[in-house]
C-alpha atoms as a PDB file:
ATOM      1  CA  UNK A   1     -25.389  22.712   4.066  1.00  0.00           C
ATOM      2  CA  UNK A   2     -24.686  22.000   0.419  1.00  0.00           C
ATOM      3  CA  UNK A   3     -21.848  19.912  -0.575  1.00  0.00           C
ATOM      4  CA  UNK A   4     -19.502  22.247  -2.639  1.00  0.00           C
ATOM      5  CA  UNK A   5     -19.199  21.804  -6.307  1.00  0.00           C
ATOM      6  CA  UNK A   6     -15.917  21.264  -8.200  1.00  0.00           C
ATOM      7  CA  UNK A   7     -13.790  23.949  -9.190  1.00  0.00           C
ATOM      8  CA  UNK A   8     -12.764  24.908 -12.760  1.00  0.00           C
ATOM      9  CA  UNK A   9     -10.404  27.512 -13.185  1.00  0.00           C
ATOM     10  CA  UNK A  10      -7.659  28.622 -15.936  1.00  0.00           C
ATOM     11  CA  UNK A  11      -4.045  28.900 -15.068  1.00  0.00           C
ATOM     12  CA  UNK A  12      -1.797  31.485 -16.279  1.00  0.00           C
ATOM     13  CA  UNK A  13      -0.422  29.082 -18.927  1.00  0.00           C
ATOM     14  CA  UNK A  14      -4.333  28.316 -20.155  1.00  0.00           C
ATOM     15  CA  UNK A  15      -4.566  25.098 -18.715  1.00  0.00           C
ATOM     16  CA  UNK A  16      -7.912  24.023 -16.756  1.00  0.00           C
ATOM     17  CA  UNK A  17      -7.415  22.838 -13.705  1.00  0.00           C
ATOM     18  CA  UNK A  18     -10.423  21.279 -11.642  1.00  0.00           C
ATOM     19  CA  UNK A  19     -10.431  20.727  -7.949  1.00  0.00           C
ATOM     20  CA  UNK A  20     -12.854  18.203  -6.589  1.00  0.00           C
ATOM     21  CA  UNK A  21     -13.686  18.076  -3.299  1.00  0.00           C
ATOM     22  CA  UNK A  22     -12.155  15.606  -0.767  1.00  0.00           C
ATOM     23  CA  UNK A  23     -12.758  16.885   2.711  1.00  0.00           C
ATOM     24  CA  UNK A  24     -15.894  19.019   3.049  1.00  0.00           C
ATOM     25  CA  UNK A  25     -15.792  22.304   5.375  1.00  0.00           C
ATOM     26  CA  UNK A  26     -18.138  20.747   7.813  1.00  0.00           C
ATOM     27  CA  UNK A  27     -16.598  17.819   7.990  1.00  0.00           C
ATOM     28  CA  UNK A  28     -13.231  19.827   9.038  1.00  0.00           C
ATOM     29  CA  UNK A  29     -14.543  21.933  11.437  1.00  0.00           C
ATOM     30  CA  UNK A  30     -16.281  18.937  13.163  1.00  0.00           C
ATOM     31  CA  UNK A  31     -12.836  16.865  12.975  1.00  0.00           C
ATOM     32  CA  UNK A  32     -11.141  20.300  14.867  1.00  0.00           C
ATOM     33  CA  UNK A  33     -13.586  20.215  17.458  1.00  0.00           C
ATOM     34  CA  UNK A  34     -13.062  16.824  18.477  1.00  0.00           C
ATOM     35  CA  UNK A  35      -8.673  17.447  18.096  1.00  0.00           C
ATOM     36  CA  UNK A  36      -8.938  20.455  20.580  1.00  0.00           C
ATOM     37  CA  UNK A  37     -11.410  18.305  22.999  1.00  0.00           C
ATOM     38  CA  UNK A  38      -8.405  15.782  23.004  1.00  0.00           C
ATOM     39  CA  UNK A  39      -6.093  18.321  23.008  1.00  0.00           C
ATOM     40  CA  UNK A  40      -7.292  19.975  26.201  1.00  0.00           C
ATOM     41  CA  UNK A  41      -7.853  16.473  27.696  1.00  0.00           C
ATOM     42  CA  UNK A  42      -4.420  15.441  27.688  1.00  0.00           C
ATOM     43  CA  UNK A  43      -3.028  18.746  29.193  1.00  0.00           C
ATOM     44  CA  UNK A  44      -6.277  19.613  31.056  1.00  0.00           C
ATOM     45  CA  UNK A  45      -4.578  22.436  33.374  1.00  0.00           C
ATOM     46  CA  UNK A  46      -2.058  24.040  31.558  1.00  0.00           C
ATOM     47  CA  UNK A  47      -1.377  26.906  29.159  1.00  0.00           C
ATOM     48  CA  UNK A  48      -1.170  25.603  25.794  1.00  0.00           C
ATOM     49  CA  UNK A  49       1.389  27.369  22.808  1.00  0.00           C
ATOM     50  CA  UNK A  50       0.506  26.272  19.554  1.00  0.00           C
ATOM     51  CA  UNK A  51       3.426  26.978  16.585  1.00  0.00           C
ATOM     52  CA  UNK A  52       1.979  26.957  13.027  1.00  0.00           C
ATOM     53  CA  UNK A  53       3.961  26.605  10.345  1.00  0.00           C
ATOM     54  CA  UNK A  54       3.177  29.348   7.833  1.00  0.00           C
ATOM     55  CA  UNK A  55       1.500  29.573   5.475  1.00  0.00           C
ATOM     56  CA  UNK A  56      -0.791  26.571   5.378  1.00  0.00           C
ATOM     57  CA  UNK A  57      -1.100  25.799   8.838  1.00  0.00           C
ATOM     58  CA  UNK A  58      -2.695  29.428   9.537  1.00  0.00           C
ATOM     59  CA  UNK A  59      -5.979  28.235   8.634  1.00  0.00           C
ATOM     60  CA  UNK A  60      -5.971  24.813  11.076  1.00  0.00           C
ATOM     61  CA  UNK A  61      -4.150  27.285  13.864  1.00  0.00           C
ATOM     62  CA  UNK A  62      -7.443  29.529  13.902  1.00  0.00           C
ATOM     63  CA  UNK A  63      -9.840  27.281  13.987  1.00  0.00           C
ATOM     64  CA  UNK A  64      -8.492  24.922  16.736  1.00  0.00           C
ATOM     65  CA  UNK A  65      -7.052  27.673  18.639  1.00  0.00           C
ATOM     66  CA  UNK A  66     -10.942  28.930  18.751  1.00  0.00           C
ATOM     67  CA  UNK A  67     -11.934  25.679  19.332  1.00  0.00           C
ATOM     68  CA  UNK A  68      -9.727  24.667  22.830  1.00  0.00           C
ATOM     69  CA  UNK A  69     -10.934  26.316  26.280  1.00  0.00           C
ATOM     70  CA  UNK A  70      -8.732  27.279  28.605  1.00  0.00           C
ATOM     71  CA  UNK A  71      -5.306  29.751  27.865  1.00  0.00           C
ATOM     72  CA  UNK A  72      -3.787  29.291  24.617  1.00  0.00           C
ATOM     73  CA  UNK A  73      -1.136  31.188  22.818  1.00  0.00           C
ATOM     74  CA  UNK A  74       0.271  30.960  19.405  1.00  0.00           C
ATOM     75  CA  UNK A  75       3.325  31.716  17.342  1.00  0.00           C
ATOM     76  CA  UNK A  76       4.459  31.293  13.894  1.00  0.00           C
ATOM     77  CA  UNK A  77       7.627  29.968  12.044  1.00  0.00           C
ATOM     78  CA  UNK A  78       8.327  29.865   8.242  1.00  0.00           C
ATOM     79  CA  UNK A  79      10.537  26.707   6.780  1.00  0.00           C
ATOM     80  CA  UNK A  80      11.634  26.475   3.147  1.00  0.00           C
ATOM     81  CA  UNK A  81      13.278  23.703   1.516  1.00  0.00           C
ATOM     82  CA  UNK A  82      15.393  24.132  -1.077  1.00  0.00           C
ATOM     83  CA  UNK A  83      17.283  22.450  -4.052  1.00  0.00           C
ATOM     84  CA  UNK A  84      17.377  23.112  -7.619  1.00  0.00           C
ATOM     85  CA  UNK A  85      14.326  21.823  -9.402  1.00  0.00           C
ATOM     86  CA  UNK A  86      10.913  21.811  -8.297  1.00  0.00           C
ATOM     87  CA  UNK A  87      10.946  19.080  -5.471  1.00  0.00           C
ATOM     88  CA  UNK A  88      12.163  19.366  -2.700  1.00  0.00           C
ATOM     89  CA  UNK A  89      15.841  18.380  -1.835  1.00  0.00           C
ATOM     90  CA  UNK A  90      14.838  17.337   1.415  1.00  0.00           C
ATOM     91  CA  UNK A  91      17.039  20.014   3.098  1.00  0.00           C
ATOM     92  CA  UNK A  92      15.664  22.633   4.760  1.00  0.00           C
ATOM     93  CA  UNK A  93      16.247  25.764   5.921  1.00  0.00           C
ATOM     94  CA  UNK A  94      14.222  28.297   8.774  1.00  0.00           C
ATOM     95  CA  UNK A  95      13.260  31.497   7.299  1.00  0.00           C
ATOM     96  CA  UNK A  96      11.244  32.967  10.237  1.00  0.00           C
ATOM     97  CA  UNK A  97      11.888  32.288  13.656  1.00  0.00           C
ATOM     98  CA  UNK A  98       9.484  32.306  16.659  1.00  0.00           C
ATOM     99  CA  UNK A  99       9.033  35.429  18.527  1.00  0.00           C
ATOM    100  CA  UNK A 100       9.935  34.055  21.899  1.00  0.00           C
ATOM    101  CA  UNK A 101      11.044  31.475  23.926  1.00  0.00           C
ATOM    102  CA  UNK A 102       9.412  27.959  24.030  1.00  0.00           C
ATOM    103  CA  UNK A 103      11.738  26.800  27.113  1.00  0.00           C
ATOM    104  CA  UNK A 104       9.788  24.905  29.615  1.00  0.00           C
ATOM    105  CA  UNK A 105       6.041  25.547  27.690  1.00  0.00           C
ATOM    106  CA  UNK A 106       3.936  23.012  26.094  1.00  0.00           C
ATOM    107  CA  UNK A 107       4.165  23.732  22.921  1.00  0.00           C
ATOM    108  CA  UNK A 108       1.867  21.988  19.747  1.00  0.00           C
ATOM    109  CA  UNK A 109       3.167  22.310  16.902  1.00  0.00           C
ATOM    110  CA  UNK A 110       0.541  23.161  14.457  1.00  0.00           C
ATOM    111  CA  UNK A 111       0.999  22.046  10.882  1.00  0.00           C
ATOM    112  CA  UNK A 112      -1.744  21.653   7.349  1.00  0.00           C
ATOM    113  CA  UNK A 113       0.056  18.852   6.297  1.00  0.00           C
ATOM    114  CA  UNK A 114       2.206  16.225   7.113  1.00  0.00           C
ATOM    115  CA  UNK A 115       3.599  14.057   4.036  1.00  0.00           C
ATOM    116  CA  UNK A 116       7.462  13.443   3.231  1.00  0.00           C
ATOM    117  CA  UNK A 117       8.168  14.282   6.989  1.00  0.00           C
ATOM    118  CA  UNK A 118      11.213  15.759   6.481  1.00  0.00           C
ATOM    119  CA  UNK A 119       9.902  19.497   7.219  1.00  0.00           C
ATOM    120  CA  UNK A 120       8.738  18.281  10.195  1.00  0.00           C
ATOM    121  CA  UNK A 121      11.570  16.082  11.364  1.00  0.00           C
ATOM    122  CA  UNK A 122      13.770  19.630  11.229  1.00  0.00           C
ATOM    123  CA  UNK A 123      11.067  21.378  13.370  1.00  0.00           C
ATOM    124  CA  UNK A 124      11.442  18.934  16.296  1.00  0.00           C
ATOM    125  CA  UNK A 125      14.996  18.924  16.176  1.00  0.00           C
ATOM    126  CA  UNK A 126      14.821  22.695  16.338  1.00  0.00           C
ATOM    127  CA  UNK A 127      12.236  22.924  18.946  1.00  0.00           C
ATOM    128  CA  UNK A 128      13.624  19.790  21.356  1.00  0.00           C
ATOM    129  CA  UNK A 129      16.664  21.970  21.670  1.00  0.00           C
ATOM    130  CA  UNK A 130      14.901  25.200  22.919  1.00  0.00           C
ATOM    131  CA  UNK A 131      13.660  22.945  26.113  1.00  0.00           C
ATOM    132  CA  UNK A 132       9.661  23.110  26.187  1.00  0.00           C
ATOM    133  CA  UNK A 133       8.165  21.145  28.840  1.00  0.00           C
ATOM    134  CA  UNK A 134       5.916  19.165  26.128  1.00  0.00           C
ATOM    135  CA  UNK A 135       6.594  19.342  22.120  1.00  0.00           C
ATOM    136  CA  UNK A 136       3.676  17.512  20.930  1.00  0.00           C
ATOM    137  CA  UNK A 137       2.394  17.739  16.871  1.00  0.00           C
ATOM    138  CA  UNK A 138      -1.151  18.226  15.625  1.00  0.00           C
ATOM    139  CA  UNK A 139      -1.623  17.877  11.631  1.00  0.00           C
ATOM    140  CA  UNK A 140      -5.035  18.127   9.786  1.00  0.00           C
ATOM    141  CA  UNK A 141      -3.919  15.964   7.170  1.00  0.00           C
ATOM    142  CA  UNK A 142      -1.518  13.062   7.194  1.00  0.00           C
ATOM    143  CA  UNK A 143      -0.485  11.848   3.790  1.00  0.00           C
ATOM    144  CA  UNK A 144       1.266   8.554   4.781  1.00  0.00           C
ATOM    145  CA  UNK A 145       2.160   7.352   1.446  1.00  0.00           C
ATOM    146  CA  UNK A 146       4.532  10.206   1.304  1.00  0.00           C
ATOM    147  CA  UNK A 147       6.603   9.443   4.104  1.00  0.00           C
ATOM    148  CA  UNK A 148      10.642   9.604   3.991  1.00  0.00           C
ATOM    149  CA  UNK A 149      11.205  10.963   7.533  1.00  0.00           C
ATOM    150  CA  UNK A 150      10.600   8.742  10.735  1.00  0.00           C
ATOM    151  CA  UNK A 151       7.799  11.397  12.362  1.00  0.00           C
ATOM    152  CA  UNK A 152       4.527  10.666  13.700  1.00  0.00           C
ATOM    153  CA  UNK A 153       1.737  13.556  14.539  1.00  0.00           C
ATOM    154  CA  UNK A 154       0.078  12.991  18.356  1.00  0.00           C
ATOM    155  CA  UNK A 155      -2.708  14.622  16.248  1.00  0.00           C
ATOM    156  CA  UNK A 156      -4.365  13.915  13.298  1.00  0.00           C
ATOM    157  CA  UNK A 157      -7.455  15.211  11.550  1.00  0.00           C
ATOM    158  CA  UNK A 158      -7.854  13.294   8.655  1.00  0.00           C
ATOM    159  CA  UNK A 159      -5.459  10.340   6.672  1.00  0.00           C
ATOM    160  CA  UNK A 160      -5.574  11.372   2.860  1.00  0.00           C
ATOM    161  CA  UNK A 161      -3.948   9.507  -0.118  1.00  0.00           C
ATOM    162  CA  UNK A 162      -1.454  10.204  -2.333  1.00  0.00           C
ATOM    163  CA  UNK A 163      -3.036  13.159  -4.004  1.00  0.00           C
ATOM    164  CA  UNK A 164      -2.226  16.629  -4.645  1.00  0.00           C
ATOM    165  CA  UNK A 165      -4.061  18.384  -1.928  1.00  0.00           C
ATOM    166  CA  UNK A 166      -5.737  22.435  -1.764  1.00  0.00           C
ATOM    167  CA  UNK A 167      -7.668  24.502  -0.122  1.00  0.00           C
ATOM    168  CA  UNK A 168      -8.162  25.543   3.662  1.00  0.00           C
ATOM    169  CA  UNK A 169      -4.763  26.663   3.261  1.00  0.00           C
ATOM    170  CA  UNK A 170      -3.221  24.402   0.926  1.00  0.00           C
ATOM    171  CA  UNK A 171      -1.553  25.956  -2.024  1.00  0.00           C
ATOM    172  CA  UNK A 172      -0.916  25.391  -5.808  1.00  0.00           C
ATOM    173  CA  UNK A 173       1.216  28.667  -6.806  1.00  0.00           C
ATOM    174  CA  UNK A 174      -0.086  30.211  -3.746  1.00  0.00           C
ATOM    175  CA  UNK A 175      -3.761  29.449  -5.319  1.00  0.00           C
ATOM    176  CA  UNK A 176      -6.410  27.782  -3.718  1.00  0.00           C
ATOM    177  CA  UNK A 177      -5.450  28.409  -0.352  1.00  0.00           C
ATOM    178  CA  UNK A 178      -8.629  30.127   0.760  1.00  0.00           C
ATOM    179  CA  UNK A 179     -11.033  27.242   0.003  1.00  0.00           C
ATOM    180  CA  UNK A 180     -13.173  26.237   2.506  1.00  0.00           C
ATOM    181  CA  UNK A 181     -12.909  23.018   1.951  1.00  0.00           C
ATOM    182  CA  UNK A 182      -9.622  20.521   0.947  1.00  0.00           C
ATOM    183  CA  UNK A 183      -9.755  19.344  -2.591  1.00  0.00           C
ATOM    184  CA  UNK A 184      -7.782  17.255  -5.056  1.00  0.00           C
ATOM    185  CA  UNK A 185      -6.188  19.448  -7.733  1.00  0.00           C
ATOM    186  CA  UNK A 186      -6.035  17.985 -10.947  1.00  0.00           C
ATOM    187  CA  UNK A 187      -5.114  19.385 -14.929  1.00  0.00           C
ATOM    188  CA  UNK A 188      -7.715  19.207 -17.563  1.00  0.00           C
ATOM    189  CA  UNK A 189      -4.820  18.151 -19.878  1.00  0.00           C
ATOM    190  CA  UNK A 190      -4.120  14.956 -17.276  1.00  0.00           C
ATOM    191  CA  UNK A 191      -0.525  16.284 -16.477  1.00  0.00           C
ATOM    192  CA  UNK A 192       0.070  15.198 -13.132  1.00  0.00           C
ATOM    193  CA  UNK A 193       0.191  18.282 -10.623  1.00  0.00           C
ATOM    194  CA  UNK A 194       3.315  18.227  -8.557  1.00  0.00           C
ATOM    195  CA  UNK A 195       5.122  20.621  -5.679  1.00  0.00           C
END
């Protein structure tokens, strides 16, 4: 299969913005594959229930939920953080809860990205107190240059560097997610792209 070509696009304000591709579909899918295989071969008998965190990690949930044999069930939870400019304060806040009860499953949580940590460091808290029998964390990307929190993923598709990341359900202004491939985001204008 062809390699993708960049992507040039106009914002709303004019600007061009090019995405160039870091992670290729194929290479993702293959990477999935070999997560669920080691998935499944550390809990080999049981029912797996895997928690993405929307909306990025709906894309990585499909595809590895598809990907591991055996029972699995999913479940979805929405985070925000919040402060008053454009980064994030580092506090966050849940702003949709899980449909049931985790108590006494083994739950994977499921997440696109893992960078500053702090997201995820809430999650755990959250989810240790609800009791599952297992709580273990599967990320497709792990930007470890980013990290403020003291997490680890059991899981990781692919270390990245300190880039602006989209596609396969990465966002810029809820752009780029449906990519099929991860790509750095840059500005024609060189204006560095931050969340």
């Amino acid at each position: 299969m062809a390699e993708p070509r960049a992507a040039r696009k106009k914002s709303k304000q004019g600007r061009e913005e090019r995405v160039r591709v870091l992670i290729t579909g194929d290479r993702i899918q293959k990477r999935i594959r070999a997560l669920a295989t080691e998935i499944r071969k550390d809990f080999p008998e049981e029912r797996l229930h895997l928690v993405s965190v929307l909306k990025g990690g709906v894309f990585f949930l499909t595809d590895l939920a598809r990907s591991i044999p055996g029972e699995v069930s999913f479940d979805f939870i929405a985070v925000a953080s919040y402060g008053q400019n454009t980064h994030s304060s580092g506090q966050v806040r849940l702003t949709r809860d899980l449909d049931s009860s985790i108590e006494g499953q083994t739950v994977i949580v499921v997440e696109d990205i893992l960078d500053t940590g702090m997201t995820l460091q809430y999650l755990l808290r959250l989810f240790h107190q609800r009791k599952p029998k297992h709580l273990r964390v599967a990320v497709l990307l792990d930007k470890v240059g980013r990290r403020l929190a003291p997490v680890h993923a059991d899981y990781v598709g692919f270390t990245i560097p300190n880039e602006f990341v989209v596609g396969y359900g990465l966002d810029y202004s809820e752009r780029y997610r449906n990519l099929p491939y991860v790509g750095v985001l840059t500005l024609r204008s060189g204006e560095k792209v931050r969340k």
